[in-house]
N, C-alpha and C. Protein backbone atom coordinates (compact mmCIF):
# COMPACT_ATOMS: atom_id res chain seq x y z
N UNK A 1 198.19 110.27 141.63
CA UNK A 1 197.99 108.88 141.93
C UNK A 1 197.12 108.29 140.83
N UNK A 2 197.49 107.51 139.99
CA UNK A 2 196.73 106.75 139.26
C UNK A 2 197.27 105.38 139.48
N UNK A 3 195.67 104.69 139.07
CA UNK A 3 195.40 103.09 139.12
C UNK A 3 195.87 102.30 137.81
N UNK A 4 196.66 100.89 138.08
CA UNK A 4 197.36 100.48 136.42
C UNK A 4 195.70 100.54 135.73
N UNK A 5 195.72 99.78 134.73
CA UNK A 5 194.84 99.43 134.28
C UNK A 5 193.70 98.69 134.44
N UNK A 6 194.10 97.44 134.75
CA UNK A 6 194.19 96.64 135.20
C UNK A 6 192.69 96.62 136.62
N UNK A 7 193.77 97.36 137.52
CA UNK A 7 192.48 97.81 138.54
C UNK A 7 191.19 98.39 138.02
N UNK A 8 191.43 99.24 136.94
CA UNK A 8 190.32 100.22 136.38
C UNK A 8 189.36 99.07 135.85
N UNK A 9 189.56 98.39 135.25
CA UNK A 9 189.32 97.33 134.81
C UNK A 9 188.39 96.45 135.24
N UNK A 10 188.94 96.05 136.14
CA UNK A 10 187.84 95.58 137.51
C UNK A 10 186.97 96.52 138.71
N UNK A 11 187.13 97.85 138.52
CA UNK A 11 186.53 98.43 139.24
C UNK A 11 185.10 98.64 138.21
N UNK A 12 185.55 98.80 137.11
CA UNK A 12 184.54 99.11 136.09
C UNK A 12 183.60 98.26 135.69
N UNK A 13 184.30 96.72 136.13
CA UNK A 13 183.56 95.45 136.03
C UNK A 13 182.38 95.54 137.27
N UNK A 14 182.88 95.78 137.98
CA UNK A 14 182.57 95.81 139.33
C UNK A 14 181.21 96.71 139.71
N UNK A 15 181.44 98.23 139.37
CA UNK A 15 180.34 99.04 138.31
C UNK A 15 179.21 98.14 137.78
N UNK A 16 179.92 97.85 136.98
CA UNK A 16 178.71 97.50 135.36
C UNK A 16 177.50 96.16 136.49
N UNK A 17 178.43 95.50 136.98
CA UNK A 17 177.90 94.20 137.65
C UNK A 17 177.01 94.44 138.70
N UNK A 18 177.20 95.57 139.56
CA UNK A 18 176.22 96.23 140.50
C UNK A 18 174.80 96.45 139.62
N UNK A 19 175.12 97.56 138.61
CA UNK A 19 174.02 98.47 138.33
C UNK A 19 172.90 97.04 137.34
N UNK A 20 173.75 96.20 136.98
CA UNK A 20 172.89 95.10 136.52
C UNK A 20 172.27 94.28 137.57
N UNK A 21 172.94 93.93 138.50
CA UNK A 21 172.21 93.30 139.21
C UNK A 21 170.65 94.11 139.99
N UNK A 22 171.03 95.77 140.23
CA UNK A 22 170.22 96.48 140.66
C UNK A 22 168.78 96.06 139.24
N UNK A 23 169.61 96.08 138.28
CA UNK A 23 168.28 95.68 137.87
C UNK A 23 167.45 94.67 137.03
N UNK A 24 168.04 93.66 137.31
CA UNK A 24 168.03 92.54 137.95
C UNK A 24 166.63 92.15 138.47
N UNK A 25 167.04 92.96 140.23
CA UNK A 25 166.23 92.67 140.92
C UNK A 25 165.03 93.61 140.67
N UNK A 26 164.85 94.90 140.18
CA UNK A 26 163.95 95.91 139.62
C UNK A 26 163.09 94.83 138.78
N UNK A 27 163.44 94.27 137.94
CA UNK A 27 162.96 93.43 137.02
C UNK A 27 162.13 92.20 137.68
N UNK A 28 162.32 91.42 138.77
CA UNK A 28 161.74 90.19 139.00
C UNK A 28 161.22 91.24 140.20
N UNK A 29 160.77 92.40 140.85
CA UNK A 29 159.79 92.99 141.56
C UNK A 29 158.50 93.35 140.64
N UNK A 30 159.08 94.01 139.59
CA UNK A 30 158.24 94.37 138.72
C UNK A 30 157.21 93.14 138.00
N UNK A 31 158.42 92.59 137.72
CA UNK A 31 157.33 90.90 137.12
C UNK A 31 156.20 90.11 138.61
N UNK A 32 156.61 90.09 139.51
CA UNK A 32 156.14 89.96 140.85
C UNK A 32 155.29 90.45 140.67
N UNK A 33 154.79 91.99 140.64
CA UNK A 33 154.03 92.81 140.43
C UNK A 33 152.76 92.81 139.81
N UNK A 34 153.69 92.30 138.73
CA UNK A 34 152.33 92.51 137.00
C UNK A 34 151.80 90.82 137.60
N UNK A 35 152.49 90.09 137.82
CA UNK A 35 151.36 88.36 138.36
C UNK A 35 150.62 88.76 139.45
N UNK A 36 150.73 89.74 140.04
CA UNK A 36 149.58 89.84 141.48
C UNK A 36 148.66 90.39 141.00
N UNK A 37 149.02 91.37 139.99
CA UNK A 37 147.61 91.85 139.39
C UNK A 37 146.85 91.29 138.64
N UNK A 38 147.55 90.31 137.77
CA UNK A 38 146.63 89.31 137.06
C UNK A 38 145.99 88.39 137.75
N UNK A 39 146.93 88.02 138.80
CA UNK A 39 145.89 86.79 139.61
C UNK A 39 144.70 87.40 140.49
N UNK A 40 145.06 88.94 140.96
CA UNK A 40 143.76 89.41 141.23
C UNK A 40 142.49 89.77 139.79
N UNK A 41 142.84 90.13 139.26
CA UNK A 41 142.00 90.23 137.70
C UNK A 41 141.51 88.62 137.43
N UNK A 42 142.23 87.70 137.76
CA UNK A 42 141.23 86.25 137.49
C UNK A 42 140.28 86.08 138.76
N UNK A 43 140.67 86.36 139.94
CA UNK A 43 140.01 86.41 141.09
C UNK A 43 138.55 87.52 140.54
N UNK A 44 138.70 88.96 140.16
CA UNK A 44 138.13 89.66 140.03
C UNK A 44 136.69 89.08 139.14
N UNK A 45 137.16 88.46 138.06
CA UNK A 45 136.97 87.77 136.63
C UNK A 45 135.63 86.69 137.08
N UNK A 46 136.50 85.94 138.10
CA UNK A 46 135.74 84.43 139.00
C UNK A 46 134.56 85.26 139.39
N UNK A 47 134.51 86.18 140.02
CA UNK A 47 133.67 86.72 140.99
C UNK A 47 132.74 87.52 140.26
N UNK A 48 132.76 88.07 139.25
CA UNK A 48 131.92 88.75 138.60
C UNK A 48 131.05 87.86 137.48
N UNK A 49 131.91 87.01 136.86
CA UNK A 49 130.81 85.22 136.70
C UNK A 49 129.69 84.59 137.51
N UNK A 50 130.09 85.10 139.11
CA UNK A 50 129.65 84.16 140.17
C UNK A 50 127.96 85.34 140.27
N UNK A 51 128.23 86.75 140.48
CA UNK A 51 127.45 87.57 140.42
C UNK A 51 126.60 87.80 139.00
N UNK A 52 126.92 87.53 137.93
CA UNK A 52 126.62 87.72 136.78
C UNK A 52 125.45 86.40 136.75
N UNK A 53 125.86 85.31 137.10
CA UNK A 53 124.75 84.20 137.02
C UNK A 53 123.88 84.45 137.94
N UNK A 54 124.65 84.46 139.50
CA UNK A 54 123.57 84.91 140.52
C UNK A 54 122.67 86.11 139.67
N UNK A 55 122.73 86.71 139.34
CA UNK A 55 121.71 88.01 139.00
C UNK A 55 120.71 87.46 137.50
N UNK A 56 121.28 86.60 136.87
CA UNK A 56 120.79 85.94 135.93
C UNK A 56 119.52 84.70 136.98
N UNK A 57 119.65 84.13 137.64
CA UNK A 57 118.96 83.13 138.89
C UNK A 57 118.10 84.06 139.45
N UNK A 58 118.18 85.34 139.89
CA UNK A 58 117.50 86.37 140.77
C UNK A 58 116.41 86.46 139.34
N UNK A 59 116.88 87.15 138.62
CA UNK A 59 116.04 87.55 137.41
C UNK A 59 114.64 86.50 136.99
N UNK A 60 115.30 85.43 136.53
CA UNK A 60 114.61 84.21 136.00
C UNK A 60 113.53 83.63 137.58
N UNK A 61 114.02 83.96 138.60
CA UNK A 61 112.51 83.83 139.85
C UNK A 61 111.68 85.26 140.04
N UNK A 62 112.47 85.98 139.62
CA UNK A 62 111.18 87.32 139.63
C UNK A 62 110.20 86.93 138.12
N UNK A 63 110.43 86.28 136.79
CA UNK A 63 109.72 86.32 135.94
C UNK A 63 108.96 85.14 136.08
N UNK A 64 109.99 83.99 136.91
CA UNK A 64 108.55 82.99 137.58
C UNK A 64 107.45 83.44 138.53
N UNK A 65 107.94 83.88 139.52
CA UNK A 65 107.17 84.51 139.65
C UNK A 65 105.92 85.57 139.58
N UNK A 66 106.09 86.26 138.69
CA UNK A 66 105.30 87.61 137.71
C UNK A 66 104.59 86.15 137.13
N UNK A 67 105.10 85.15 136.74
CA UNK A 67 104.08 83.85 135.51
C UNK A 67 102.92 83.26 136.94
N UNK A 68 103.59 83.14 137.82
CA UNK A 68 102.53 82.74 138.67
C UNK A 68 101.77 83.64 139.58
N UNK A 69 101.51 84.72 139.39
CA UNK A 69 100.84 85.57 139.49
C UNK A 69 99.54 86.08 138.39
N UNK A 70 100.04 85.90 137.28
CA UNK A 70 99.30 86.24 136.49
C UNK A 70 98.26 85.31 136.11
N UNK A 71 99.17 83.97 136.20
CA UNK A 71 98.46 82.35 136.28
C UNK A 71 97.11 82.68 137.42
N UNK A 72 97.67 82.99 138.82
CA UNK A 72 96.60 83.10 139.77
C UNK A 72 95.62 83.91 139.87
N UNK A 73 95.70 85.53 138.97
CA UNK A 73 95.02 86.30 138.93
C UNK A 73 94.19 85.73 137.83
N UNK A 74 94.17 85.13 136.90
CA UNK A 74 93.74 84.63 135.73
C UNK A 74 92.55 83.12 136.20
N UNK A 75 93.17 82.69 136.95
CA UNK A 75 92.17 81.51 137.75
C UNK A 75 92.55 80.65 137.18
N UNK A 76 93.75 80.49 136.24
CA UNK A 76 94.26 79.05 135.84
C UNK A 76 95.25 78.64 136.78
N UNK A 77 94.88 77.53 136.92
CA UNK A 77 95.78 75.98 137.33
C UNK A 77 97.12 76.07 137.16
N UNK A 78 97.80 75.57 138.11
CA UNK A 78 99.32 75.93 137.69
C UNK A 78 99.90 74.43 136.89
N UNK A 79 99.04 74.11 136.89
CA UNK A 79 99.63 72.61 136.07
C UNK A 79 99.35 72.84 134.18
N UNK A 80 98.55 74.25 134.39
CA UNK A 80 98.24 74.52 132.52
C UNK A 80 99.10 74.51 131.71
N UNK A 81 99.00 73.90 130.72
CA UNK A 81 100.21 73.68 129.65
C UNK A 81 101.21 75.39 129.53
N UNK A 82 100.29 76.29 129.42
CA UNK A 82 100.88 77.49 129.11
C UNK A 82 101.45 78.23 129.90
N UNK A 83 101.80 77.59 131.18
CA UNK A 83 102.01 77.94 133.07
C UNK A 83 103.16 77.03 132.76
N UNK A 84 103.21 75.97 132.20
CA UNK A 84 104.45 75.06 132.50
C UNK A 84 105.86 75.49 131.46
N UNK A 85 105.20 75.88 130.23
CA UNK A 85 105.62 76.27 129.08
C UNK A 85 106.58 77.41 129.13
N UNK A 86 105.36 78.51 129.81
CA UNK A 86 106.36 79.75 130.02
C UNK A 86 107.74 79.28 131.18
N UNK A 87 106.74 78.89 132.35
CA UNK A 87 107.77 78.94 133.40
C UNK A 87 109.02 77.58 132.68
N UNK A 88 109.09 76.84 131.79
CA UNK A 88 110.39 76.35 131.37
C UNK A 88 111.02 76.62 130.30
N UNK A 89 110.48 77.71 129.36
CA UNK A 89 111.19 78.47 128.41
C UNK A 89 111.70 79.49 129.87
N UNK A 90 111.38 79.69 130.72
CA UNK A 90 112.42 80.95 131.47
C UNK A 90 113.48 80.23 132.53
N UNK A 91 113.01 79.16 132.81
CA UNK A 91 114.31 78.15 133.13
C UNK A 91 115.71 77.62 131.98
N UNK A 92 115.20 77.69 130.72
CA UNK A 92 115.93 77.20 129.48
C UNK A 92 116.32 78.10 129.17
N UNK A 93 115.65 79.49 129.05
CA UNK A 93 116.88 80.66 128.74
C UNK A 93 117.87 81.31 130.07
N UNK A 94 117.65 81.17 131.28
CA UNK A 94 118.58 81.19 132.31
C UNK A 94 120.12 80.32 132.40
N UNK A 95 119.47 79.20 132.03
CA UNK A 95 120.18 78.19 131.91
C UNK A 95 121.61 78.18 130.88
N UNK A 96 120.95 78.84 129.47
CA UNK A 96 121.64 78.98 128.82
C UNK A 96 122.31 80.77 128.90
N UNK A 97 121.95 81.87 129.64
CA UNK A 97 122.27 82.33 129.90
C UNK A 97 123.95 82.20 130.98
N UNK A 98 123.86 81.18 132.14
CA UNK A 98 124.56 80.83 132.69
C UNK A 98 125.96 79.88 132.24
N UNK A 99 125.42 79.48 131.64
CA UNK A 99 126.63 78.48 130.32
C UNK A 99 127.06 79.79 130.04
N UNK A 100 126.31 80.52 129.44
CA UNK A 100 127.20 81.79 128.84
C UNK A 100 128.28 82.17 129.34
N UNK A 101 127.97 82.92 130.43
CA UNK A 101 128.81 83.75 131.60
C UNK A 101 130.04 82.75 131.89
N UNK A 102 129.13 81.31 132.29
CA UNK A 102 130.81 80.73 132.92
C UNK A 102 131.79 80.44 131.27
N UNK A 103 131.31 79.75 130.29
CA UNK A 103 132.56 79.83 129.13
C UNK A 103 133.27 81.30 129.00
N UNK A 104 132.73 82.63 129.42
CA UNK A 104 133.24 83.72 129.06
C UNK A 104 133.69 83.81 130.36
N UNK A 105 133.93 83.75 131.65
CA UNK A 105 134.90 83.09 132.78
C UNK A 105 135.77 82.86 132.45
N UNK A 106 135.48 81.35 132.27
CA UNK A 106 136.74 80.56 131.73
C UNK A 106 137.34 81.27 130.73
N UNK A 107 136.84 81.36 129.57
CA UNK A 107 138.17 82.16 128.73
C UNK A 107 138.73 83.38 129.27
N UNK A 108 138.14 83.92 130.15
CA UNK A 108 139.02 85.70 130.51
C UNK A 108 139.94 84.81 131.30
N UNK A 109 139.80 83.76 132.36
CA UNK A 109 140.93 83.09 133.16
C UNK A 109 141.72 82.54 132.44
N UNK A 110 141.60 82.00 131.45
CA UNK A 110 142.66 80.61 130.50
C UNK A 110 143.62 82.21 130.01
N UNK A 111 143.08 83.35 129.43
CA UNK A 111 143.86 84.21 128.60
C UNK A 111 144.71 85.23 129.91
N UNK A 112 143.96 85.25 130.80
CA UNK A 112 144.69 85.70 132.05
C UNK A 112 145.85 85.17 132.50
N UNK A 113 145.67 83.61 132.36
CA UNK A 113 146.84 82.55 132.84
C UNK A 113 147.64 82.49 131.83
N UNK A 114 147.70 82.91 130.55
CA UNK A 114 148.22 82.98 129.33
C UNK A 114 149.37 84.42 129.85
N UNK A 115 148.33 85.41 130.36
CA UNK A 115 149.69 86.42 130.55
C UNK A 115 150.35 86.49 131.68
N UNK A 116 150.34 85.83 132.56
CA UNK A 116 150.71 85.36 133.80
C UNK A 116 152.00 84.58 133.11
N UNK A 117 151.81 83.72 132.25
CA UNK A 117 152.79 82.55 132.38
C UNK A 117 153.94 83.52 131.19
N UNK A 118 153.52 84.27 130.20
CA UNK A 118 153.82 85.09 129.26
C UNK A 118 154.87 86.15 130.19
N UNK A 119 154.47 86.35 130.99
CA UNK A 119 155.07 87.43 131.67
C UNK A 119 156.45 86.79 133.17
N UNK A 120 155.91 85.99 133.58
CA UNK A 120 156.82 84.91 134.58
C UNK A 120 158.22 84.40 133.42
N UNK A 121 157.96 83.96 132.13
CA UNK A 121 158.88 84.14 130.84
C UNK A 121 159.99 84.93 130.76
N UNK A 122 159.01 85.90 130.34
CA UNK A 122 159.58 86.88 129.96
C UNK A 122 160.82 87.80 131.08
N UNK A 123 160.24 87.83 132.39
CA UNK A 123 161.00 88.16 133.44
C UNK A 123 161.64 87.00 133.68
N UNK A 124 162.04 85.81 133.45
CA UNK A 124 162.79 85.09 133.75
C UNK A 124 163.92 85.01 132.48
N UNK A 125 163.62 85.35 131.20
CA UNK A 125 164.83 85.47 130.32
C UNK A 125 165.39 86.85 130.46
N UNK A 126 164.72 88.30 131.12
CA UNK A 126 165.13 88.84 131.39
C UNK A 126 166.19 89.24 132.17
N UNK A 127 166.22 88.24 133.42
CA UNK A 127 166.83 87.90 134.86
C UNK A 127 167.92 87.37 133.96
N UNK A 128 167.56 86.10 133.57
CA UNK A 128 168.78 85.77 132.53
C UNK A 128 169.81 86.26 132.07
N UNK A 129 169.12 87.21 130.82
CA UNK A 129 169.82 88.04 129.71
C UNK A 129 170.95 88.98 130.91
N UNK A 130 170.45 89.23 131.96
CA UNK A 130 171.17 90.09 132.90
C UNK A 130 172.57 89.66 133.41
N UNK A 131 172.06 88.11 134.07
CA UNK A 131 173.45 87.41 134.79
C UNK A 131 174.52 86.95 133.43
N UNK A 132 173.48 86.52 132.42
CA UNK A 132 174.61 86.27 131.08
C UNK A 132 175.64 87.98 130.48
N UNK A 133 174.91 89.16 130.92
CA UNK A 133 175.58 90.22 130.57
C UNK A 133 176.68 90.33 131.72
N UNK A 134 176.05 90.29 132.84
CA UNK A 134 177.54 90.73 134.08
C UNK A 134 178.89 89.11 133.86
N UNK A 135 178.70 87.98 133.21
CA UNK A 135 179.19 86.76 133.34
C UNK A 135 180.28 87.02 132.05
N UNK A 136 179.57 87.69 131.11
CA UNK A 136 179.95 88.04 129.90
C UNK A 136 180.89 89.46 129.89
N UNK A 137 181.11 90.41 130.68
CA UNK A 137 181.46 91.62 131.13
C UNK A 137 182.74 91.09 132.23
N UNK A 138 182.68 89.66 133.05
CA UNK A 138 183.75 89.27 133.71
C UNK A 138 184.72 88.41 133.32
N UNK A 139 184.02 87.99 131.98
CA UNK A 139 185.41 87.68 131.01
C UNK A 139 185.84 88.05 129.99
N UNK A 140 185.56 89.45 129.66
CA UNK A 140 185.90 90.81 129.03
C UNK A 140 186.92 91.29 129.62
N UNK A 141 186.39 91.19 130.52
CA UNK A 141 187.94 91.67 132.01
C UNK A 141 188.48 91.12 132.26
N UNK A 142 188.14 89.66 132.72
CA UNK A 142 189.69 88.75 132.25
C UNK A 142 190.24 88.40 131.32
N UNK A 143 190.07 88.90 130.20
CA UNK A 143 190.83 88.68 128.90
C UNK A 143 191.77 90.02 128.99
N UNK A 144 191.50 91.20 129.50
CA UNK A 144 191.80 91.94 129.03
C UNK A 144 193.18 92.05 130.21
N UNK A 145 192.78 91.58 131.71
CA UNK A 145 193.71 91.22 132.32
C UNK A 145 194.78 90.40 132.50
N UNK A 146 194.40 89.21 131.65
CA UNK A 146 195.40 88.06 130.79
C UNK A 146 196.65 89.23 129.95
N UNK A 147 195.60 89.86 128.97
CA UNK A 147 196.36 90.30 127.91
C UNK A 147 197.46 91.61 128.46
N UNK A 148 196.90 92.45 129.71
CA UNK A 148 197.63 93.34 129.80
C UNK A 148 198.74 92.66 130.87
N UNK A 149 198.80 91.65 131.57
CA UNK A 149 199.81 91.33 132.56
C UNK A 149 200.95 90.49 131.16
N UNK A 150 200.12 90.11 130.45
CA UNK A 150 201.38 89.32 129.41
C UNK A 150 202.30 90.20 128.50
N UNK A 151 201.78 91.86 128.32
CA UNK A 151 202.26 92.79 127.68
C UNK A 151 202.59 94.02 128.45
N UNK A 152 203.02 94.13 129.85
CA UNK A 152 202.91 95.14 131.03
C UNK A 152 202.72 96.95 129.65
N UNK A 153 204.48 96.97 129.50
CA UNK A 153 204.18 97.85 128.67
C UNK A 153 203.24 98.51 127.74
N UNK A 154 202.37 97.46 127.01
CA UNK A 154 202.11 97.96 125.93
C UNK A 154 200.46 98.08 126.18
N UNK A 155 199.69 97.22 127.09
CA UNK A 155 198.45 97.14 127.12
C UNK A 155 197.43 97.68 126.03
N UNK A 156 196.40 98.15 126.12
CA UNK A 156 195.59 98.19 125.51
C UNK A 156 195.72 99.38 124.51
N UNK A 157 196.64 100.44 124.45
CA UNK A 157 197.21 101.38 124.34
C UNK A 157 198.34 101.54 124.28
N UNK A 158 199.51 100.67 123.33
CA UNK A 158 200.43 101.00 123.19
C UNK A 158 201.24 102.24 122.98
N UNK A 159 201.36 103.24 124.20
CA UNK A 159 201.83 104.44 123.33
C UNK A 159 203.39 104.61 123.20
N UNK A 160 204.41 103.27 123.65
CA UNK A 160 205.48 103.65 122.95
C UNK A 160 206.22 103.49 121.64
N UNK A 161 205.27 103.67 120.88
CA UNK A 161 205.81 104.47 119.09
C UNK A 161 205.37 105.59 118.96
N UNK A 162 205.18 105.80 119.81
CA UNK A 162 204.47 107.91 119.78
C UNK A 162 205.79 108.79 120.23
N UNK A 163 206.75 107.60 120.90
CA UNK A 163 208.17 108.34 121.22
C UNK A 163 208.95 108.19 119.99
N UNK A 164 209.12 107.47 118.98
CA UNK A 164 209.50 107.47 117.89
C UNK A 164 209.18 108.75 116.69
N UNK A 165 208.20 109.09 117.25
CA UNK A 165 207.53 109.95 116.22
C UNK A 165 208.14 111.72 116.66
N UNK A 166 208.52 111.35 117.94
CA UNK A 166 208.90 112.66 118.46
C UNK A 166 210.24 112.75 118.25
N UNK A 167 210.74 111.76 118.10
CA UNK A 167 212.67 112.23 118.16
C UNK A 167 212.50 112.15 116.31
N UNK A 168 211.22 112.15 116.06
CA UNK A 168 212.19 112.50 114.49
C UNK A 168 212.17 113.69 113.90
């Protein structure tokens, strides 16, 4: 029992069009995938900014503190130039400590959202490149089914001049 061509043809289409679509969908799970982890890594990112200043704020009231202690053990006034001085050089380097942390935030998020959107791309020309291969593979097969119903005999494989070759 064999199948004309023809059938083979489309079964093979049929084949090729499955195992692409299988991955296909492999492909936009996987891309799914890699964005949950980045959006947790900006989440992660946010939160370790948020702790990084908090601990920068914790820091800068333990050294106000330690200044007004030493102020009080000392018997100076907390209004002394050198009481006000320290305690706002340790407000001004906190401060600028905190600018720090959040611009370096922000950029790990902006370059995070960079591969997020890099990657949503990329799995979407992938998805693409896929349906254009099975679309491209179903009129491979209908050409080839055009061509073999217009030539029954001879299809893709003409082998009758191979009988010529034998009667000589």
């Amino acid at each position: 029992m064999s199948a004309d061509p023809v059938t083979l043809a489309i079964a093979s289409f049929a084949v090729q069009a499955f195992g692409t679509m299988q991955q296909v969908k492999a492909q936009k799970a996987q891309t799914k995938e890699t964005v949950k982890e980045y959006e947790e890594e900006k989440k992660y990112n946010v939160l370790k900014g948020i702790q990084d200043s908090n601990d920068v704020l914790e820091e800068a009231n333990k050294k106000r503190k330690i200044n007004r202690a030493i102020q009080a053990g000392l018997g100076y006034s907390d209004t002394s130039r050198s009481f006000l001085s320290t305690q706002s050089e340790i407000d001004r380097i906190a401060q600028k400590d905190i600018t720090n942390i959040r611009i370096n935030t922000r950029r790990g998020g902006e370059k995070l959202q960079s591969q997020i959107y890099s990657t949503k791309v990329m799995g979407k020309a992938k998805t693409y490149g896929g349906y254009s291969s099975i679309v491209s593979a179903g009129f491979k097969t209908a050409a080839y089914a055009t061509s073999y119903k217009s030539n029954p005999q001879g299809g893709q494989y003409d082998l009758s001049n191979t009988n010529k070759m034998d009667d000589d």
